[in-house]
Protein backbone atom coordinates (compact mmCIF):
# COMPACT_ATOMS: atom_id res chain seq x y z
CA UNK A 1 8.80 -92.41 -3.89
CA UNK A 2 7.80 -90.32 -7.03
CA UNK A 3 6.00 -86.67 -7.08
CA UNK A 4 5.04 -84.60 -9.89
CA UNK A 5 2.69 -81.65 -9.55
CA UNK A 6 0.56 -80.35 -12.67
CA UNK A 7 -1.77 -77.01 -12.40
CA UNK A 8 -3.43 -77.02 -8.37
CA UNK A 9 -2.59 -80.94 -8.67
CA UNK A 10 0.07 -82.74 -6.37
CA UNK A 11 0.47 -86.41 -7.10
CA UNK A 12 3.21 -88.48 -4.95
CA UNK A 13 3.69 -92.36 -5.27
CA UNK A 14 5.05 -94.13 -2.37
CA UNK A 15 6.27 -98.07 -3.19
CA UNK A 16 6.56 -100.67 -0.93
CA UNK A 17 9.52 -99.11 1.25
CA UNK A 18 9.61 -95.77 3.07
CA UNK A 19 10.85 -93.03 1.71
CA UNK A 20 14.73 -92.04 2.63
CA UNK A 21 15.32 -88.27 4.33
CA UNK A 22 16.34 -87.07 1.22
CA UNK A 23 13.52 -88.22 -0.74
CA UNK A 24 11.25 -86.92 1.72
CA UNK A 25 13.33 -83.49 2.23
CA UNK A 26 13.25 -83.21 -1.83
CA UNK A 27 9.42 -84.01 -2.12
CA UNK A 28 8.60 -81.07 0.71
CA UNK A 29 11.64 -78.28 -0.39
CA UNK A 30 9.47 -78.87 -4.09
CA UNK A 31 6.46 -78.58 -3.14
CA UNK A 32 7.68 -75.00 -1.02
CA UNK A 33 9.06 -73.78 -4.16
CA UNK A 34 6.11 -74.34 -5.78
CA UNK A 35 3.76 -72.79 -3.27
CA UNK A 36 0.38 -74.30 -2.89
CA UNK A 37 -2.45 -72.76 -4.32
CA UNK A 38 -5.92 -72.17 -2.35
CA UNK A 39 -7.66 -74.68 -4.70
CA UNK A 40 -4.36 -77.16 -4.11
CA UNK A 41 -5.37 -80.73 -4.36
CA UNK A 42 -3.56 -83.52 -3.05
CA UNK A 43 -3.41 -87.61 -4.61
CA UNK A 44 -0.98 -89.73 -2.60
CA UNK A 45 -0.48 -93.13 -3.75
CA UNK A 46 1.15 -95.68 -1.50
CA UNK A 47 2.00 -99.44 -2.21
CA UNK A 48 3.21 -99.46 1.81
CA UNK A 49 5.12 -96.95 2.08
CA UNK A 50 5.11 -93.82 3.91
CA UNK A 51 6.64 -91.41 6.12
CA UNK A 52 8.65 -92.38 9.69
CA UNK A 53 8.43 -90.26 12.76
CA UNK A 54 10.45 -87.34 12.12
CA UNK A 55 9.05 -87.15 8.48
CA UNK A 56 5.80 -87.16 9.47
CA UNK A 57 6.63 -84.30 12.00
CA UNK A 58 8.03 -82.11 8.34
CA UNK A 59 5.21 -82.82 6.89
CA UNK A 60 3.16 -81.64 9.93
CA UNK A 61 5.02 -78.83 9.85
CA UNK A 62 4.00 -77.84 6.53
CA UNK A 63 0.67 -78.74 6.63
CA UNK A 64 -0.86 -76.51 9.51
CA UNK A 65 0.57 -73.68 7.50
CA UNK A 66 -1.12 -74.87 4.19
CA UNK A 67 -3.86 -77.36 4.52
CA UNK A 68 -4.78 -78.98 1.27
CA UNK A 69 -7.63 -81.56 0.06
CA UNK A 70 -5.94 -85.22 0.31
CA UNK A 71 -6.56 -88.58 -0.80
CA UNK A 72 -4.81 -91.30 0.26
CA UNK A 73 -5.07 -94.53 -1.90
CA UNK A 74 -3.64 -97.28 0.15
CA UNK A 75 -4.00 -101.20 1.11
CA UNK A 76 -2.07 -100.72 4.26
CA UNK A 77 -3.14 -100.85 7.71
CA UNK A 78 -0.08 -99.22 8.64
CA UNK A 79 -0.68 -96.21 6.20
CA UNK A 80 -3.84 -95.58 7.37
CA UNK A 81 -2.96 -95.95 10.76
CA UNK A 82 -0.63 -92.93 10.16
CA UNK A 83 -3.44 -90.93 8.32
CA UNK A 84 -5.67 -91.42 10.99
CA UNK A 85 -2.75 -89.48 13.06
CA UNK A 86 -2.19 -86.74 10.65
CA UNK A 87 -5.82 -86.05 10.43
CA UNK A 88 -5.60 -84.10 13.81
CA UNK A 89 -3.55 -81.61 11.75
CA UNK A 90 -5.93 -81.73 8.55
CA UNK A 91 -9.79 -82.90 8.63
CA UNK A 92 -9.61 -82.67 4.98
CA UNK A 93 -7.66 -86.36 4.57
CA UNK A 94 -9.63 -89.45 3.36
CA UNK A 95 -8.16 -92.99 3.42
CA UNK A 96 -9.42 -95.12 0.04
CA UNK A 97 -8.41 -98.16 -1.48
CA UNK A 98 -5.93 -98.84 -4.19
CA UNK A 99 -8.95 -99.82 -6.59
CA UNK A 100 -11.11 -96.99 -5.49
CA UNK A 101 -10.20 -94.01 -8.04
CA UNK A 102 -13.51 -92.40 -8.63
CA UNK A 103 -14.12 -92.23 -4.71
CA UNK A 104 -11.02 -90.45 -4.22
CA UNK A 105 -11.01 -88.03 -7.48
CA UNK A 106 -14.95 -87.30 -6.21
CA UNK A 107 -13.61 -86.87 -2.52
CA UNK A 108 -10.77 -84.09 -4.22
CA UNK A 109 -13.55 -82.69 -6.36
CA UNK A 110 -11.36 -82.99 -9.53
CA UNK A 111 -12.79 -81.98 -12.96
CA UNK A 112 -13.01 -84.87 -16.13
CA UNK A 113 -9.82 -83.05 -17.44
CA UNK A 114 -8.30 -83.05 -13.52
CA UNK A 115 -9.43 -86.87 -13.43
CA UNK A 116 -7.42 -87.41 -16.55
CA UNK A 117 -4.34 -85.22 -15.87
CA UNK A 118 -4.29 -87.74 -12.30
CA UNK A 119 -4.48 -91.33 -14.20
CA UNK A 120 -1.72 -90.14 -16.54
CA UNK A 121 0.45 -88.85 -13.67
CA UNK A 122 -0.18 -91.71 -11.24
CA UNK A 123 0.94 -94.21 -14.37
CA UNK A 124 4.05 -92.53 -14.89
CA UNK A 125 5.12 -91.98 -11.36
CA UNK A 126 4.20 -95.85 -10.34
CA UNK A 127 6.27 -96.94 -14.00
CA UNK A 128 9.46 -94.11 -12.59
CA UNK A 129 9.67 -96.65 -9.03
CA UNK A 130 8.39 -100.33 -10.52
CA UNK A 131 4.76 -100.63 -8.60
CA UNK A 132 1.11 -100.67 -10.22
CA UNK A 133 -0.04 -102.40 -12.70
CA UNK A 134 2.58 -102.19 -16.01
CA UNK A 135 1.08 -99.47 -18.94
CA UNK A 136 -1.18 -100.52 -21.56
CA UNK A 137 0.26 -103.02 -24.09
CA UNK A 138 3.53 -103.49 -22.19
CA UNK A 139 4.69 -107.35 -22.20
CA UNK A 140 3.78 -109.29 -19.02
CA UNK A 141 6.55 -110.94 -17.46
């Protein structure tokens, strides 16, 4: 699991495993300190992973206090299966596909230089943990 956030932009890559407490600790204690603007947006990535239980109830937590715009890009039934749960606690969640990048930057209302500022950040997070497709021009293996 990778995070970066850039401007009212949150990006977080999950890979094919769950996220460990600590990760998941880290990734919510950062986003705290940074304090979420009204205009926040929200891009979460996820190769399979994704929060257990008692992560899902921190992130919960957090949420009902500050609600932000979120995409989820995801093949997984099991992700969406947990969306579909935390949607109770924000109506403003949308499950998408992997390959579906313009639905979900439309659904987040992001701007061309928002759109942008989300490829670059979703490449570099998904080259930091090993998933995606490798960056331009790199060898295939």
């Amino acid at each position: 699991m990778a995070w970066r956030f850039e401007e009212r932009l949150t990006v977080v890559v999950h890979g094919h495993k769950n996220p460990s407490n600590l990760e998941w600790q880290s990734m919510l204690r950062d986003e705290t300190a940074r304090g979420r603007s009204e205009n926040g947006r929200t891009l979460i990535v996820s190769y399979g992973g994704g929060p257990d239980g008692r992560q899902r109830e921190l992130l919960t937590q957090q949420m009902t206090s500050r609600p932000a715009p979120t995409c989820i890009m995801t093949s997984s039934p099991l992700v969406r299966a947990i969306t579909a749960a935390l949607l109770f606690f924000n109506r403003g969640m949308k499950v998408v596909a992997l390959d579906e990048r313009e639905r979900a930057y439309d659904f987040l209302g992001l701007s061309g230089s928002e759109r942008t500022t989300a490829d670059r950040l979703r490449r570099e997070l998904e080259a930091e943990i090993g998933v995606g497709a490798p960056p331009a021009g790199a060898p295939r293996t």
